[in-house]
C-alpha atoms as a PDB file:
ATOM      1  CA  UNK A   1     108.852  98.408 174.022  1.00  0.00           C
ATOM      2  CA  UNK A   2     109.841  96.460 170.968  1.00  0.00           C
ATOM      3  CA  UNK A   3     108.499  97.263 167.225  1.00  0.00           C
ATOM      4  CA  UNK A   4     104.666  96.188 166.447  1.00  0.00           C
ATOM      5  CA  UNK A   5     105.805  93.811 163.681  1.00  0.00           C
ATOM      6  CA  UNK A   6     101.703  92.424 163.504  1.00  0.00           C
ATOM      7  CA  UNK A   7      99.719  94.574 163.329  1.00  0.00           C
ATOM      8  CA  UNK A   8      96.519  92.031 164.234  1.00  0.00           C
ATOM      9  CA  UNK A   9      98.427  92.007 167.780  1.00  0.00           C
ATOM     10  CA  UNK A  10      97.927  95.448 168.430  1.00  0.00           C
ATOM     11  CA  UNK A  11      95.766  98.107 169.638  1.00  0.00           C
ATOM     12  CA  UNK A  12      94.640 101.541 167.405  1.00  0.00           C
ATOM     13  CA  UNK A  13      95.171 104.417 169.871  1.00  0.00           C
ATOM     14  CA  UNK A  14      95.175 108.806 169.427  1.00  0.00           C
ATOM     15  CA  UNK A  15      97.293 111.235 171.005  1.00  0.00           C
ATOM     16  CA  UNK A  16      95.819 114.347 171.170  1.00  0.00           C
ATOM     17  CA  UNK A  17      98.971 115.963 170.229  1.00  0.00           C
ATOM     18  CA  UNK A  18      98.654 116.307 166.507  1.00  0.00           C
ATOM     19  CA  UNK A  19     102.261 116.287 165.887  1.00  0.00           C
ATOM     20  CA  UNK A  20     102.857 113.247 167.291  1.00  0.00           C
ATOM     21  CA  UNK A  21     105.286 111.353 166.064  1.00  0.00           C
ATOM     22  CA  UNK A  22     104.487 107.643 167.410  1.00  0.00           C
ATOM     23  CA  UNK A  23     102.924 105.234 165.900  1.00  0.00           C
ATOM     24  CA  UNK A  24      99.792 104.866 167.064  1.00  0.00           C
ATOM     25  CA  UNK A  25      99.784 101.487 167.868  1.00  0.00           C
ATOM     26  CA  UNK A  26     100.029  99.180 171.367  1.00  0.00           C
ATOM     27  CA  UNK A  27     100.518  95.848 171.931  1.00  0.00           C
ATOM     28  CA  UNK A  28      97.178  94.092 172.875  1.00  0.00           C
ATOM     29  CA  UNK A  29      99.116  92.712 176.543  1.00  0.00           C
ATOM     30  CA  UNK A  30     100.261  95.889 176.851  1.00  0.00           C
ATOM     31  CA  UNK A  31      96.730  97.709 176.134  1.00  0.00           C
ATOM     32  CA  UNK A  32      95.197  95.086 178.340  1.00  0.00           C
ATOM     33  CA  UNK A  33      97.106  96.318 181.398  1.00  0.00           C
ATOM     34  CA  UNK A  34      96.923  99.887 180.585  1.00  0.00           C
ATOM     35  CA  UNK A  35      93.193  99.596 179.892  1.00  0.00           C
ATOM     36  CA  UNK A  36      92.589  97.823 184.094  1.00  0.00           C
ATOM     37  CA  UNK A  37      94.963 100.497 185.317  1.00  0.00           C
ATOM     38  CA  UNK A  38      92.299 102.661 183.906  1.00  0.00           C
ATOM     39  CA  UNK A  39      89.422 100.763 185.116  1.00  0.00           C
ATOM     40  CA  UNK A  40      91.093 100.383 188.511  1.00  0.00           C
ATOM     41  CA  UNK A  41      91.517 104.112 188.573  1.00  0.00           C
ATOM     42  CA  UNK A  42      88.084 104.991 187.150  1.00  0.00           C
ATOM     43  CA  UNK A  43      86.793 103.423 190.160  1.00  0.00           C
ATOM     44  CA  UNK A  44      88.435 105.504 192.777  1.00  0.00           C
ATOM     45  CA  UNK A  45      86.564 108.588 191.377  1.00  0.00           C
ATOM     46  CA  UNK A  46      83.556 109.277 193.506  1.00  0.00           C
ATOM     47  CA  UNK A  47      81.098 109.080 190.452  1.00  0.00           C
ATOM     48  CA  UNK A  48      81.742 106.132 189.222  1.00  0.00           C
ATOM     49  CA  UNK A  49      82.589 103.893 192.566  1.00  0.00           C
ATOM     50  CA  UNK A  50      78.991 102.341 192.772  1.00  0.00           C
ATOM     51  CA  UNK A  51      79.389 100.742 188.801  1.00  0.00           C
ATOM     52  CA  UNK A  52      80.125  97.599 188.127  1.00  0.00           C
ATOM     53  CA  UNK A  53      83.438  97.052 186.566  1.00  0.00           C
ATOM     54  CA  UNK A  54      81.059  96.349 182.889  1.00  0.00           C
ATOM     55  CA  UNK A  55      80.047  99.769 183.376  1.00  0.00           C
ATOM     56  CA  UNK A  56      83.504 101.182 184.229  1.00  0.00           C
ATOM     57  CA  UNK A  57      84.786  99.546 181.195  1.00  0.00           C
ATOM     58  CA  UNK A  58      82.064 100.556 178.701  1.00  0.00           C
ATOM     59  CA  UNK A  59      82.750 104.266 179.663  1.00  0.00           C
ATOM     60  CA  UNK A  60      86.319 104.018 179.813  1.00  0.00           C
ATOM     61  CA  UNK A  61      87.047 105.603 175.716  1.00  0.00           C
ATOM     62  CA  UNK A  62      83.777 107.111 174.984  1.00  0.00           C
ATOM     63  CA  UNK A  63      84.393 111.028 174.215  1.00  0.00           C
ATOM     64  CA  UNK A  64      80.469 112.262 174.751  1.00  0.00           C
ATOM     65  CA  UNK A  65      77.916 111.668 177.359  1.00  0.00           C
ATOM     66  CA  UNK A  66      76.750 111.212 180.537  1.00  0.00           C
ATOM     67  CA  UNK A  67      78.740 107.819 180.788  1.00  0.00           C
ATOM     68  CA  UNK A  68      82.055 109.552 179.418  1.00  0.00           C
ATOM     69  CA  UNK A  69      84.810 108.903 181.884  1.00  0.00           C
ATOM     70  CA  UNK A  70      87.741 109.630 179.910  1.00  0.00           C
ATOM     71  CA  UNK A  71      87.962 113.619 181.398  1.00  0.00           C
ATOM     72  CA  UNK A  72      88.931 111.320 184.867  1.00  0.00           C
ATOM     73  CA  UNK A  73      91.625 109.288 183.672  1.00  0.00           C
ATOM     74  CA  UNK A  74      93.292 111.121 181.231  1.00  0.00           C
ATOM     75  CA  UNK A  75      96.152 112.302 183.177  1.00  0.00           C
ATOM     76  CA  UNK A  76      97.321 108.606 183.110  1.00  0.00           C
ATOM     77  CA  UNK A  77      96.766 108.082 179.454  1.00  0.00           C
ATOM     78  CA  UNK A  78     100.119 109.887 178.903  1.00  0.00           C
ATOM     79  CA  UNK A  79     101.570 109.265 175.222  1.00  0.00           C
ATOM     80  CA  UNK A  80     105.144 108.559 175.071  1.00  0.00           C
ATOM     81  CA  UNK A  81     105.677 111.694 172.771  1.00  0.00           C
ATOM     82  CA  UNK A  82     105.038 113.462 176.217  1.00  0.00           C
ATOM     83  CA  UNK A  83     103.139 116.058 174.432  1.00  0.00           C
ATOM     84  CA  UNK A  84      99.290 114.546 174.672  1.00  0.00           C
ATOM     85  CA  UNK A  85      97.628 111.853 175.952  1.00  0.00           C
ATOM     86  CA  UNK A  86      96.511 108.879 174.297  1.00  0.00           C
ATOM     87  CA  UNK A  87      93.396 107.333 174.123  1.00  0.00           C
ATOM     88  CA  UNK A  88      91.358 104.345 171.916  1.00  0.00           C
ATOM     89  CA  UNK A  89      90.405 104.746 168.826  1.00  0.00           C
ATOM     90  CA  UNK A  90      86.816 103.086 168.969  1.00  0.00           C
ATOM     91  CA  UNK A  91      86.922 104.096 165.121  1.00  0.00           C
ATOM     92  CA  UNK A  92      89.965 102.285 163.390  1.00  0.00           C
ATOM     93  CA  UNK A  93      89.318  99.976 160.730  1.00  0.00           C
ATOM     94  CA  UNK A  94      88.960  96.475 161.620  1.00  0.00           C
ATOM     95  CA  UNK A  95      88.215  98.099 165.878  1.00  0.00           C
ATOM     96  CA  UNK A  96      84.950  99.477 165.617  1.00  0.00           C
ATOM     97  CA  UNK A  97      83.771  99.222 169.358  1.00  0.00           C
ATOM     98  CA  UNK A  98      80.400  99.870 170.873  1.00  0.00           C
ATOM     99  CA  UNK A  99      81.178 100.889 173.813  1.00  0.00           C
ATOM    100  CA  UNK A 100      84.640  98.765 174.052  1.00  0.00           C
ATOM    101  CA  UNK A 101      82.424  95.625 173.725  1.00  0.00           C
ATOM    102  CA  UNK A 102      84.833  94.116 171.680  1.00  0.00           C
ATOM    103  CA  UNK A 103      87.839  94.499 174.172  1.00  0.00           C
ATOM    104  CA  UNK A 104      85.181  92.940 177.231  1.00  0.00           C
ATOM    105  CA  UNK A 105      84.652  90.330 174.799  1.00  0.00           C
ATOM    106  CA  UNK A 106      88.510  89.561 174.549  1.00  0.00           C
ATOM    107  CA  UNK A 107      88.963  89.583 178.484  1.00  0.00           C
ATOM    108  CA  UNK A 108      86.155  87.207 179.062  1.00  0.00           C
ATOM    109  CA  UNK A 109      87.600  84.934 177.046  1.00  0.00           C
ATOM    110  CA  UNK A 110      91.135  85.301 178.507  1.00  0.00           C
ATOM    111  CA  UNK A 111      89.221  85.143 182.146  1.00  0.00           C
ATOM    112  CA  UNK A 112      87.599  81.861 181.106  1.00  0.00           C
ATOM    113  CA  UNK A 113      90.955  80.433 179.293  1.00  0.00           C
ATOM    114  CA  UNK A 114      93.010  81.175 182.361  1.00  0.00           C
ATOM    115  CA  UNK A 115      90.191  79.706 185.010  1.00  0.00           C
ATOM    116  CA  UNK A 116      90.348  76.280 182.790  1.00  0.00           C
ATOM    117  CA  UNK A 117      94.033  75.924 183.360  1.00  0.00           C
END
């Protein structure tokens, strides 16, 4: 994929290797289809194929807790450095996320955009 030139663009993610030498950074389209791969495969599991896709997505990156999904997706998170996996960092400056609020924010707004076209 091509350089992250704007960094407003882009996503804040971890690898878990800590050598890693990428950047850290995805492009927000490219997050976006990442992050409902994700969802889409969250769902399949048999614990969480009763939530609602809100649900699926507020579990999605949290590390603790009952509603922690990320131990059933992780072997899709795989970081390009092919030595971890990545995952979003709900702590970055500028990206602090309760519970990836801000990212359903975002896709409701795309949703409605797209449905006025």
């Amino acid at each position: 994929s091509p350089d992250i030139l704007d960094k407003s663009s882009s996503i804040h993610v971890l690898c878990s290797n800590p050598q890693c030498p990428q950047s850290g950074l995805i492009h927000l389209k490219c997050f976006d289809k990442f992050e409902s791969l994700a969802v889409m495969v969250l769902g399949k599991h048999a614990r969480c194929r009763g939530w609602s896709e809100k649900q699926k997505l507020n579990s999605l990156w949290k590390t603790r807790g009952v509603h922690s999904s990320y131990d059933l997706i992780f072997k899709i998170c795989a970081c390009e450095c092919s030595h971890g996996h990545i995952r979003r960092d709900l702590e970055f400056e500028g990206e602090v996320v309760e519970g990836a609020g801000v990212v359903q924010a975002d896709q409701e707004k795309r949703k409605k955009k797209k449905s006025k076209k």
